[in-house]
C-alpha atoms as a PDB file:
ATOM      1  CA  UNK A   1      63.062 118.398 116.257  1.00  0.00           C
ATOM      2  CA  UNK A   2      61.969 119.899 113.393  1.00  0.00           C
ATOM      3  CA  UNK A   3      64.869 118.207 111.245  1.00  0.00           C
ATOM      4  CA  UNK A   4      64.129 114.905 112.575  1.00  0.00           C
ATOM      5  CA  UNK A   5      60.472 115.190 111.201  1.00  0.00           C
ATOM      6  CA  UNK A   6      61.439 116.264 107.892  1.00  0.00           C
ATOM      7  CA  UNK A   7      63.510 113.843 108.095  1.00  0.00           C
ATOM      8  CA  UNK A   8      61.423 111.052 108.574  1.00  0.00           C
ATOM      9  CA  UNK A   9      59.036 112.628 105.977  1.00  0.00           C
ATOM     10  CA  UNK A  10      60.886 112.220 103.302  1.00  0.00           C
ATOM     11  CA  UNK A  11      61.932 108.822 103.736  1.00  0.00           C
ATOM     12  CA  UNK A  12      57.685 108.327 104.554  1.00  0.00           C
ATOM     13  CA  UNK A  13      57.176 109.889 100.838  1.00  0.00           C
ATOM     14  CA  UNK A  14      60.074 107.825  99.266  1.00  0.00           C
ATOM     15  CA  UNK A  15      57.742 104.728  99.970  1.00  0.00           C
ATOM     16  CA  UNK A  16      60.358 102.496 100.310  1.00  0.00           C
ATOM     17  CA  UNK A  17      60.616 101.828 104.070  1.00  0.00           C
ATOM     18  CA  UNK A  18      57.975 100.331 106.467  1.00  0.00           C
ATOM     19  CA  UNK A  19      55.951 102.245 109.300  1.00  0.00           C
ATOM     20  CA  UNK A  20      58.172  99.502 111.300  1.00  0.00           C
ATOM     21  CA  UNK A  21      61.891 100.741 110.118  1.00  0.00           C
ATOM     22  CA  UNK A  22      60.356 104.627 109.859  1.00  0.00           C
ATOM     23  CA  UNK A  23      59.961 104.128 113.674  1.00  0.00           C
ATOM     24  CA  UNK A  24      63.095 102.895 114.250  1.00  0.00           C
ATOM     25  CA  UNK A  25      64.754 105.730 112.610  1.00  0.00           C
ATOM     26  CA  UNK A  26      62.756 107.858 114.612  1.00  0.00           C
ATOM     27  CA  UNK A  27      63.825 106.310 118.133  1.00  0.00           C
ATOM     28  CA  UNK A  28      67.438 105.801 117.022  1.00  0.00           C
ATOM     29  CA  UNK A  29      67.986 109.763 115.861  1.00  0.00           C
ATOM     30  CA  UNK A  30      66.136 111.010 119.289  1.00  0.00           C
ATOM     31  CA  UNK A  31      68.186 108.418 121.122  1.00  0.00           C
ATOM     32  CA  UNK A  32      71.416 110.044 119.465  1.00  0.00           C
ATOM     33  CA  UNK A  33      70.115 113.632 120.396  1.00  0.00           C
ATOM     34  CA  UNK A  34      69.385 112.933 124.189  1.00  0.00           C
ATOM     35  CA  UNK A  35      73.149 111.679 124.272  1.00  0.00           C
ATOM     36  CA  UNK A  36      74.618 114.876 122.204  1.00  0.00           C
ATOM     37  CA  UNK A  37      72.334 117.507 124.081  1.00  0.00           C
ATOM     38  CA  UNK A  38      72.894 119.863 121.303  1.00  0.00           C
ATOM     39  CA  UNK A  39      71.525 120.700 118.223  1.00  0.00           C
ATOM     40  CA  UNK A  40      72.372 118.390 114.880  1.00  0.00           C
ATOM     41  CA  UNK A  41      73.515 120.732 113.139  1.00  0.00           C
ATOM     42  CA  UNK A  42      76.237 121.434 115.569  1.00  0.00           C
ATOM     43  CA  UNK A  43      77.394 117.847 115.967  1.00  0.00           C
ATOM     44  CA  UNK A  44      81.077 117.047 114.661  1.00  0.00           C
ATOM     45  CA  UNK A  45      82.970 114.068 114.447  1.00  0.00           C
ATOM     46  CA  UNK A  46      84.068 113.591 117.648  1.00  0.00           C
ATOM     47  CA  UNK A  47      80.358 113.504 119.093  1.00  0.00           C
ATOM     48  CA  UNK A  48      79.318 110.623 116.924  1.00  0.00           C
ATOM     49  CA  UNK A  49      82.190 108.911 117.996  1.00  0.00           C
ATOM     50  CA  UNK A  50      81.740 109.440 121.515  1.00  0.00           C
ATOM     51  CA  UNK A  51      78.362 107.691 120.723  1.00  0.00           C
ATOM     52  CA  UNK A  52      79.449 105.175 119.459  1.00  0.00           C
ATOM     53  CA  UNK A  53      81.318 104.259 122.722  1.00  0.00           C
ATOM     54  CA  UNK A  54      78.499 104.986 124.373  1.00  0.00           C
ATOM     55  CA  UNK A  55      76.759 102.479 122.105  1.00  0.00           C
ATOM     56  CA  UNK A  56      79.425  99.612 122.737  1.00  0.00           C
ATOM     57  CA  UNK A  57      79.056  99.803 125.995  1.00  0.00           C
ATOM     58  CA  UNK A  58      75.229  99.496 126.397  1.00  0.00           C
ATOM     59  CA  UNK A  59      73.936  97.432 123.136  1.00  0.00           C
ATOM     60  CA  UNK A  60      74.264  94.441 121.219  1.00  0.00           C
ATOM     61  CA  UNK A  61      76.424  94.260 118.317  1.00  0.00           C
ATOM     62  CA  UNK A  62      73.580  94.254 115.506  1.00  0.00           C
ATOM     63  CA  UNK A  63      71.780  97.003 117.631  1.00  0.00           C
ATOM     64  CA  UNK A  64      74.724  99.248 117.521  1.00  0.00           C
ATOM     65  CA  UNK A  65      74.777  98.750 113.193  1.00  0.00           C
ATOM     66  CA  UNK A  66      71.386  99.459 113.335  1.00  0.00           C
ATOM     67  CA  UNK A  67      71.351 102.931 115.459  1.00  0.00           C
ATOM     68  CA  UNK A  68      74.844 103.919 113.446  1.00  0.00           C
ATOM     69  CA  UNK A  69      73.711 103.326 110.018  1.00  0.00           C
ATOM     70  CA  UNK A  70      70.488 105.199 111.152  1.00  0.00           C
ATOM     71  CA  UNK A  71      72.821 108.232 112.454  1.00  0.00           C
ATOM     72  CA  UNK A  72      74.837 108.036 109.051  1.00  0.00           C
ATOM     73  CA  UNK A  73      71.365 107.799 106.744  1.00  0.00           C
ATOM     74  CA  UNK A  74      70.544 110.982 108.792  1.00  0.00           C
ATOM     75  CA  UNK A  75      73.739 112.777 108.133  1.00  0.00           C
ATOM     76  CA  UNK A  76      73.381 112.316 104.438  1.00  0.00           C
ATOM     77  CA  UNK A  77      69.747 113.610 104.240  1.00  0.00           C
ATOM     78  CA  UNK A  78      71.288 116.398 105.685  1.00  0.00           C
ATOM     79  CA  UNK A  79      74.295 117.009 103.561  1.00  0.00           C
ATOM     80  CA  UNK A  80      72.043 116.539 100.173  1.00  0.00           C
ATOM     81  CA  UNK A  81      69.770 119.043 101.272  1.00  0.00           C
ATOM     82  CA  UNK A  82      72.656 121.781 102.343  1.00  0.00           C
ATOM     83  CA  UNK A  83      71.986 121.478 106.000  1.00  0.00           C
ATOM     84  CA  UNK A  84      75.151 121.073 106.807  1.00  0.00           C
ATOM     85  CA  UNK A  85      78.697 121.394 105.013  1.00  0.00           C
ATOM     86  CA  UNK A  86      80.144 118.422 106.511  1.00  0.00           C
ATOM     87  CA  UNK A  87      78.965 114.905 107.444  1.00  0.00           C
ATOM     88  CA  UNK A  88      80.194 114.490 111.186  1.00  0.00           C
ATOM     89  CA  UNK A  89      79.356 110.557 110.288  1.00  0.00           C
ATOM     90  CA  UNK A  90      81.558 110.093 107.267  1.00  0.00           C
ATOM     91  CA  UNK A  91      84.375 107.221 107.084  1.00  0.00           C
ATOM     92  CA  UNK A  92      83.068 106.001 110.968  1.00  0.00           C
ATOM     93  CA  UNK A  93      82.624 102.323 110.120  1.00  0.00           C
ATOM     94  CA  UNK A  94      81.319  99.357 112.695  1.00  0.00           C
ATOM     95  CA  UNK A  95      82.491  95.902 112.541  1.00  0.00           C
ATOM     96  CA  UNK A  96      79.731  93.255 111.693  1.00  0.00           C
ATOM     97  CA  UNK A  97      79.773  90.745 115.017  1.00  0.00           C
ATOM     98  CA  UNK A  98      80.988  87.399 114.496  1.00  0.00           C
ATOM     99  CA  UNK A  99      78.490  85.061 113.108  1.00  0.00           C
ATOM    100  CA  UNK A 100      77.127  82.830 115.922  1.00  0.00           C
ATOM    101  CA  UNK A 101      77.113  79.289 115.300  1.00  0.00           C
ATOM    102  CA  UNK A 102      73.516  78.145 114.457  1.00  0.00           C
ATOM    103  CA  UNK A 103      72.227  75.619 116.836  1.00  0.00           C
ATOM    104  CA  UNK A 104      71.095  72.808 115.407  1.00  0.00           C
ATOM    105  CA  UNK A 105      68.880  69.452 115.322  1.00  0.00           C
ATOM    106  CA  UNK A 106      70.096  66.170 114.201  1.00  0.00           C
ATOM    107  CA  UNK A 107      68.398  64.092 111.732  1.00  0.00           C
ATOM    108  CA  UNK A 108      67.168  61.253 113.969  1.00  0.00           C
ATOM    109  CA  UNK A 109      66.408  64.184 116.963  1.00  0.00           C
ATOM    110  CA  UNK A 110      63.732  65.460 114.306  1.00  0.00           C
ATOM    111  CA  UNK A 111      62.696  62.113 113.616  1.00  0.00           C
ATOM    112  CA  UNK A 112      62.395  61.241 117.203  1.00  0.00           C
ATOM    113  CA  UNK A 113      60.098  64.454 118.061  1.00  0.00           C
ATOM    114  CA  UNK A 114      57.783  63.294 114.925  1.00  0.00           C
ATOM    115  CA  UNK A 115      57.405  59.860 116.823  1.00  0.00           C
ATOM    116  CA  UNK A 116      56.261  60.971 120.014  1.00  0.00           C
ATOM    117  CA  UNK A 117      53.791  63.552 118.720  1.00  0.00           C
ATOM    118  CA  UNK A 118      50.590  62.338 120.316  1.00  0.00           C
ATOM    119  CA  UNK A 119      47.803  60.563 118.045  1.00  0.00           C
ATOM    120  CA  UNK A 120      44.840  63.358 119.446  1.00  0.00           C
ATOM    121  CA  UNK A 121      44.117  66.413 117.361  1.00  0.00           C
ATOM    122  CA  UNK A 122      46.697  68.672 119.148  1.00  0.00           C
ATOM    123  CA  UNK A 123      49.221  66.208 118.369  1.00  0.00           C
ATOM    124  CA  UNK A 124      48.641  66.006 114.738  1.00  0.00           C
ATOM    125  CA  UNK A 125      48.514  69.515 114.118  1.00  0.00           C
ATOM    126  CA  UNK A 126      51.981  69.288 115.776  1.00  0.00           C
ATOM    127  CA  UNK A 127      53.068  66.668 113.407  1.00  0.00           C
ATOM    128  CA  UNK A 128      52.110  68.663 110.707  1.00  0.00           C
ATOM    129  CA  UNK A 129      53.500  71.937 111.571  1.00  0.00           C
ATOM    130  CA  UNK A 130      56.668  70.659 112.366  1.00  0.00           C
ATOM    131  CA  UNK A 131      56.228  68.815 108.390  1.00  0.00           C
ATOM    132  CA  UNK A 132      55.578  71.845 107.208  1.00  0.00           C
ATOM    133  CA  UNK A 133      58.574  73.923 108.702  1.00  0.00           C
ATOM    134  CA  UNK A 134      60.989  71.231 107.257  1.00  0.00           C
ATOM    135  CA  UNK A 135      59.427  71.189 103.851  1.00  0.00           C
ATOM    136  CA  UNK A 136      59.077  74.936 103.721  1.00  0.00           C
ATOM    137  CA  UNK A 137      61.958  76.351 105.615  1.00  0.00           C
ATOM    138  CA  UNK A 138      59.793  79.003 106.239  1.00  0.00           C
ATOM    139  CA  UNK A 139      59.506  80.831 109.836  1.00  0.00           C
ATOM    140  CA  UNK A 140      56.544  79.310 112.141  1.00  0.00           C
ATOM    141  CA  UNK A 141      55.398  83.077 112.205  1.00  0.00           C
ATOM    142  CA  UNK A 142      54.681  82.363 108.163  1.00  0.00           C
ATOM    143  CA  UNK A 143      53.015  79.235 108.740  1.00  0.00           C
ATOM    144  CA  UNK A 144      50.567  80.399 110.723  1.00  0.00           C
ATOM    145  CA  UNK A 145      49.855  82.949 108.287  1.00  0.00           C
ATOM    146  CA  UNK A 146      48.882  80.151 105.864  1.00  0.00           C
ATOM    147  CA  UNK A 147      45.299  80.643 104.442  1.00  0.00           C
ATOM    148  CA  UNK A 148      42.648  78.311 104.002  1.00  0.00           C
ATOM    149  CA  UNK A 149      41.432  80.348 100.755  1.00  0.00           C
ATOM    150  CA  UNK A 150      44.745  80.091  99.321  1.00  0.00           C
ATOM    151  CA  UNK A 151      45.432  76.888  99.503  1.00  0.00           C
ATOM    152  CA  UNK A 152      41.695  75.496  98.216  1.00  0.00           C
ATOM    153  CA  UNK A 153      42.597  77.782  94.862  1.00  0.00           C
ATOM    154  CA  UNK A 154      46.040  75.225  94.432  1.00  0.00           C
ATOM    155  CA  UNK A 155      44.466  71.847  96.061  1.00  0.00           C
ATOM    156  CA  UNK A 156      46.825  72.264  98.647  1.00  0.00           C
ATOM    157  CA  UNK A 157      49.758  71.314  97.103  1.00  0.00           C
ATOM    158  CA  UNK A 158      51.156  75.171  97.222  1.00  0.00           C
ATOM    159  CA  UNK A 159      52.053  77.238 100.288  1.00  0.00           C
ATOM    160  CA  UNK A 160      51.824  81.129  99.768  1.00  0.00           C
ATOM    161  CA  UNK A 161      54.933  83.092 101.368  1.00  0.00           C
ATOM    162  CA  UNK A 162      53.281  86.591 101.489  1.00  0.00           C
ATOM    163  CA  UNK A 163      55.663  88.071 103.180  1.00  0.00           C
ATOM    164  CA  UNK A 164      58.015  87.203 100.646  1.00  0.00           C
ATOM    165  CA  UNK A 165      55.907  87.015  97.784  1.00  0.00           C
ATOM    166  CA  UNK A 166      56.974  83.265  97.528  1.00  0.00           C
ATOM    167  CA  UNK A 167      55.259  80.323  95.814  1.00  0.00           C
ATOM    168  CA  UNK A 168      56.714  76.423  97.878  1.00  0.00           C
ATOM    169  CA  UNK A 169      55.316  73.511  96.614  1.00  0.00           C
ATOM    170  CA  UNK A 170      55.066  70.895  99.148  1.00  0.00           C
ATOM    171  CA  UNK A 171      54.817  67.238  98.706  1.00  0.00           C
ATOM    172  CA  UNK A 172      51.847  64.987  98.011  1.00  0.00           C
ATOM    173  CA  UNK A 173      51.814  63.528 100.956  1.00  0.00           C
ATOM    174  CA  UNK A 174      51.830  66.970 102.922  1.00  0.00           C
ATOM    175  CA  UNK A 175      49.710  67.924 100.639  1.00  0.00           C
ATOM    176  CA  UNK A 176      47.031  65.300 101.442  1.00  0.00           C
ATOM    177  CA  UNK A 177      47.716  65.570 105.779  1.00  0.00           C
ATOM    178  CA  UNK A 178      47.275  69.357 105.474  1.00  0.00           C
ATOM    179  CA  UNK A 179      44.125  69.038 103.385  1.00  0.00           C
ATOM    180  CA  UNK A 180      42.470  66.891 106.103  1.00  0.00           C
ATOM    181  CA  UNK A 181      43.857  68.644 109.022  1.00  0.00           C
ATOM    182  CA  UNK A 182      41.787  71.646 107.596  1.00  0.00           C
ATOM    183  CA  UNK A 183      38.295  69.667 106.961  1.00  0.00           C
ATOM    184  CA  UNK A 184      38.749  66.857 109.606  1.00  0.00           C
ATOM    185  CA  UNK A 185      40.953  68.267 112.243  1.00  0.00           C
ATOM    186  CA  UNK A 186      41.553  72.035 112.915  1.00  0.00           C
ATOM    187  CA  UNK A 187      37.670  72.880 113.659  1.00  0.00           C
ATOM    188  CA  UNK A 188      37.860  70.463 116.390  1.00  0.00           C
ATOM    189  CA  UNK A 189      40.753  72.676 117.841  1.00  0.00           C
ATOM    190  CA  UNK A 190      39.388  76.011 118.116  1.00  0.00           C
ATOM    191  CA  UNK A 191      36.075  77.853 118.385  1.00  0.00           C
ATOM    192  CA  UNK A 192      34.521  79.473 115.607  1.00  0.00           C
ATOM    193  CA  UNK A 193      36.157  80.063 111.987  1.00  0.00           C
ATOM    194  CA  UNK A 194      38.761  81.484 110.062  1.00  0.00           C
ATOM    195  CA  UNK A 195      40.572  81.832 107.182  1.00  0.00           C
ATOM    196  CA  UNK A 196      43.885  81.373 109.088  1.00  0.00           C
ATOM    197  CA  UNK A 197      44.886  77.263 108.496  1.00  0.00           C
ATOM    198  CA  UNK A 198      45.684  77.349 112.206  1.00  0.00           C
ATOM    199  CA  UNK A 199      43.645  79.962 113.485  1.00  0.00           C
ATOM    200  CA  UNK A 200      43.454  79.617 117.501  1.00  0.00           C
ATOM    201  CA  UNK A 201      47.410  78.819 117.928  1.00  0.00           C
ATOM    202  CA  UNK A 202      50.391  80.948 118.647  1.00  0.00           C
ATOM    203  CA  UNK A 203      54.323  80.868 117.956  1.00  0.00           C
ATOM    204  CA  UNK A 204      54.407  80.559 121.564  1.00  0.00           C
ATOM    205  CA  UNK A 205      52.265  77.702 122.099  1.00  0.00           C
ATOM    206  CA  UNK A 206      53.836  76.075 119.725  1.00  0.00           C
ATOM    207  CA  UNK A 207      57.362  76.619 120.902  1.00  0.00           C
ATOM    208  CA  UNK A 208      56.170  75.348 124.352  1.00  0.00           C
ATOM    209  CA  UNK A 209      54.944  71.642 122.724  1.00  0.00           C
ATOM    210  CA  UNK A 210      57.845  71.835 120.235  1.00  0.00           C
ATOM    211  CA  UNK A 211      59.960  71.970 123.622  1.00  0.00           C
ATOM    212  CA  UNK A 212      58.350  69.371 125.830  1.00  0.00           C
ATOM    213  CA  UNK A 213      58.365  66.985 122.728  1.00  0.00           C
ATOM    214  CA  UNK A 214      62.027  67.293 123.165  1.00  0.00           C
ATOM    215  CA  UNK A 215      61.862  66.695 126.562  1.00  0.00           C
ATOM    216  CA  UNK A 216      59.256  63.823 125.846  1.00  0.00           C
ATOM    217  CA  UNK A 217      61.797  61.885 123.347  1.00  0.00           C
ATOM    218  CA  UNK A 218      64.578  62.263 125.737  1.00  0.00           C
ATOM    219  CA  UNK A 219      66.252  64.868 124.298  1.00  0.00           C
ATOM    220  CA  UNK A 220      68.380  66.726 127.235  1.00  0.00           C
ATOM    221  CA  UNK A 221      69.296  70.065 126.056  1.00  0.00           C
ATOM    222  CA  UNK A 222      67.225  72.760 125.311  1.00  0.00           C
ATOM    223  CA  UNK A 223      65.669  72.869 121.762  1.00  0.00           C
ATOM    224  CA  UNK A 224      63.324  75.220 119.786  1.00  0.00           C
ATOM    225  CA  UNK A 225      61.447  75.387 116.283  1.00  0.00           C
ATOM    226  CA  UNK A 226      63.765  77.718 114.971  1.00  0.00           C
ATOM    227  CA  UNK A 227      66.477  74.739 114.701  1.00  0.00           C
ATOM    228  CA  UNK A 228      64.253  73.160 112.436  1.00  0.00           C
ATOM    229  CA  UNK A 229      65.394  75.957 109.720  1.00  0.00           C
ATOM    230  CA  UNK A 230      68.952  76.525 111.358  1.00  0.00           C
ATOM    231  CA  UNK A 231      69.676  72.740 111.051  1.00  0.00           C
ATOM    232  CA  UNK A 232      68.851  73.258 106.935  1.00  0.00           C
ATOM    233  CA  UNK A 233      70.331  76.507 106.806  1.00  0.00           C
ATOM    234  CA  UNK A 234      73.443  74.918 107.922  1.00  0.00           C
ATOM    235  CA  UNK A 235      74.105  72.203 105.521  1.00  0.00           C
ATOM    236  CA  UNK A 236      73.204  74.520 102.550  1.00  0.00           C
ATOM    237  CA  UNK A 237      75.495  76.764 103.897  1.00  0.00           C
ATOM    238  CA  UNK A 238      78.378  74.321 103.754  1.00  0.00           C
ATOM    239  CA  UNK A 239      77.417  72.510 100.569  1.00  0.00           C
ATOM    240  CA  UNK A 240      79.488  72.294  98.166  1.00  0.00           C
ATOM    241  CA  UNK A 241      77.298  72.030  95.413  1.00  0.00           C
ATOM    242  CA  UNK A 242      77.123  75.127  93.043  1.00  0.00           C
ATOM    243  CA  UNK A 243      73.156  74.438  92.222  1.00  0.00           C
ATOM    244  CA  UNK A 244      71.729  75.623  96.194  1.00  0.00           C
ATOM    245  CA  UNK A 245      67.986  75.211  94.762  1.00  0.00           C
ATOM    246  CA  UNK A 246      68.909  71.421  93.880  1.00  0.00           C
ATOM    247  CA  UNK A 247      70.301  71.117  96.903  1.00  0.00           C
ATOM    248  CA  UNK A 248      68.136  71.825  98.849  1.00  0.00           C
ATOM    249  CA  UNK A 249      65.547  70.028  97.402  1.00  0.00           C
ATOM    250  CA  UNK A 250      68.023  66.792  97.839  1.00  0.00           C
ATOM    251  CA  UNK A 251      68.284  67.587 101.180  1.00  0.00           C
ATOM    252  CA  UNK A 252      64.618  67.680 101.733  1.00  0.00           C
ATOM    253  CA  UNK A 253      64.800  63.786 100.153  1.00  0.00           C
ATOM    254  CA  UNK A 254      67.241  62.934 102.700  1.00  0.00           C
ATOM    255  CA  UNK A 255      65.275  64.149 105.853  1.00  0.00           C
ATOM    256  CA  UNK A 256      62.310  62.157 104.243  1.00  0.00           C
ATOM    257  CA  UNK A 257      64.014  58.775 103.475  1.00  0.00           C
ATOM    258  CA  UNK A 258      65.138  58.900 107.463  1.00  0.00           C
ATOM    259  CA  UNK A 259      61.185  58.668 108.422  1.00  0.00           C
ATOM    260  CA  UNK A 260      60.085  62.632 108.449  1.00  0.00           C
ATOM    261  CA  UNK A 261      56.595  62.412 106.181  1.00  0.00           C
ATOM    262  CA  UNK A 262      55.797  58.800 107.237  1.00  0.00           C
ATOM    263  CA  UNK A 263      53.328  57.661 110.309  1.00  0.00           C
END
């Protein structure tokens, strides 16, 4: 016990991981000792990969990466600091999983949920969201991290990633809905007031109007915001165009000239 702590000590004091991942690390390494039931520093080679077995038979591909690269970080803390002699974890290496397929939208599916958003306040704000997600690419976790403040410093015409520490400019016209949703619209929606552009709304509200538009434009299979970004990610994946930024921005053009941005 007293290894895992200093472990996850000096990663704390490094400053370069999250609370978040520092609790991973933490679940992952106790995870690994209630399989082991011995002490660390008595774990060989074999152990780790009877683990990893274990592992394959109980977790997701991108899980098991996670917990093993967590059990080889560990390893190597140890090693540097003369714990140990030899790294049980050395030279055990896990296959990435395929890459799934992205599911997708079509052009005139995104145009077609655009048309049937409603003409009340709820249905504007979904209008613009789903504007927003296409012109951004960003998640619609970021977007509803978008701040009035921010925005009145840039007359709306920039969106503030902070996450990422990203700058997007967005169109005029965006520019000019999102500017009115904010002094026309959004108080209408929601008690009280924030900073928060869409204070009042969740990912998962969202997801469930972003679903029944689908439903509402006769749409028959199951669809969900994130295909918004999966249907961009997609063709700039498979682009063949060595300039991705102008690309992209092309590609923006093209979802625009098919009706997305117009009333």
């Amino acid at each position: 016990m007293e290894l895992l702590e200093n472990f996850i000590k000096y990663k704390a004091d490094s400053k370069s991981l999250k609370k978040e991942t520092l609790d991973l690390y933490h679940g992952d390494i106790k995870d690994f000792e209630s399989f082991i039931e011995k002490d660390f520093l008595d774990v060989k080679k074999e152990d780790v990969l009877k683990y990893v077995e274990f592992l394959k038979h109980n977790y997701q591909p991108n899980s098991i990466i996670r917990k093993v690269s967590t059990i080889k970080t560990f390893y190597k803390y140890l090693l540097e600091k003369r714990f140990i002699n030899d790294n049980p974890s050395e030279g055990i290496i896990i296959e990435k999983a395929p890459e799934k397929e992205l599911e997708t939208l079509e052009l005139w599916e995104i145009n077609n949920i655009l048309d049937v958003c409603g003409k009340d306040y709820k249905g504007i704000r979904d209008k613009l969201l789903i504007k927003l997600l296409v012109e951004t690419n960003l998640s619609i976790n970021d977007i509803l991290k978008i701040k009035v403040s921010d925005l009145e410093l840039v007359s709306y015409k920039i969106i503030y990633n902070d996450e990422k520490g990203e700058k997007i400019g967005i169109s005029d016209e965006l520019s000019k809905e999102l500017e009115n949703y904010i002094k026309d619209i959004r108080t209408h929606l929601a008690g009280g007031s924030s900073n928060l552009v869409f204070y009042g709304f969740s990912r998962q509200s969202f997801r469930a109007r972003f679903i029944s538009l689908g439903k509402k434009c006769g749409i028959e299979r199951e669809i969900t915001p994130n295909m918004l970004r999966n249907t961009l990610k997609t063709m700039v994946k498979y682009n063949d165009e060595t300039n991705e930024e102008q690309f992209f921005l092309d590609l923006k053009e093209k979802y625009f000239k098919i009706g997305i941005g117009d009333d």
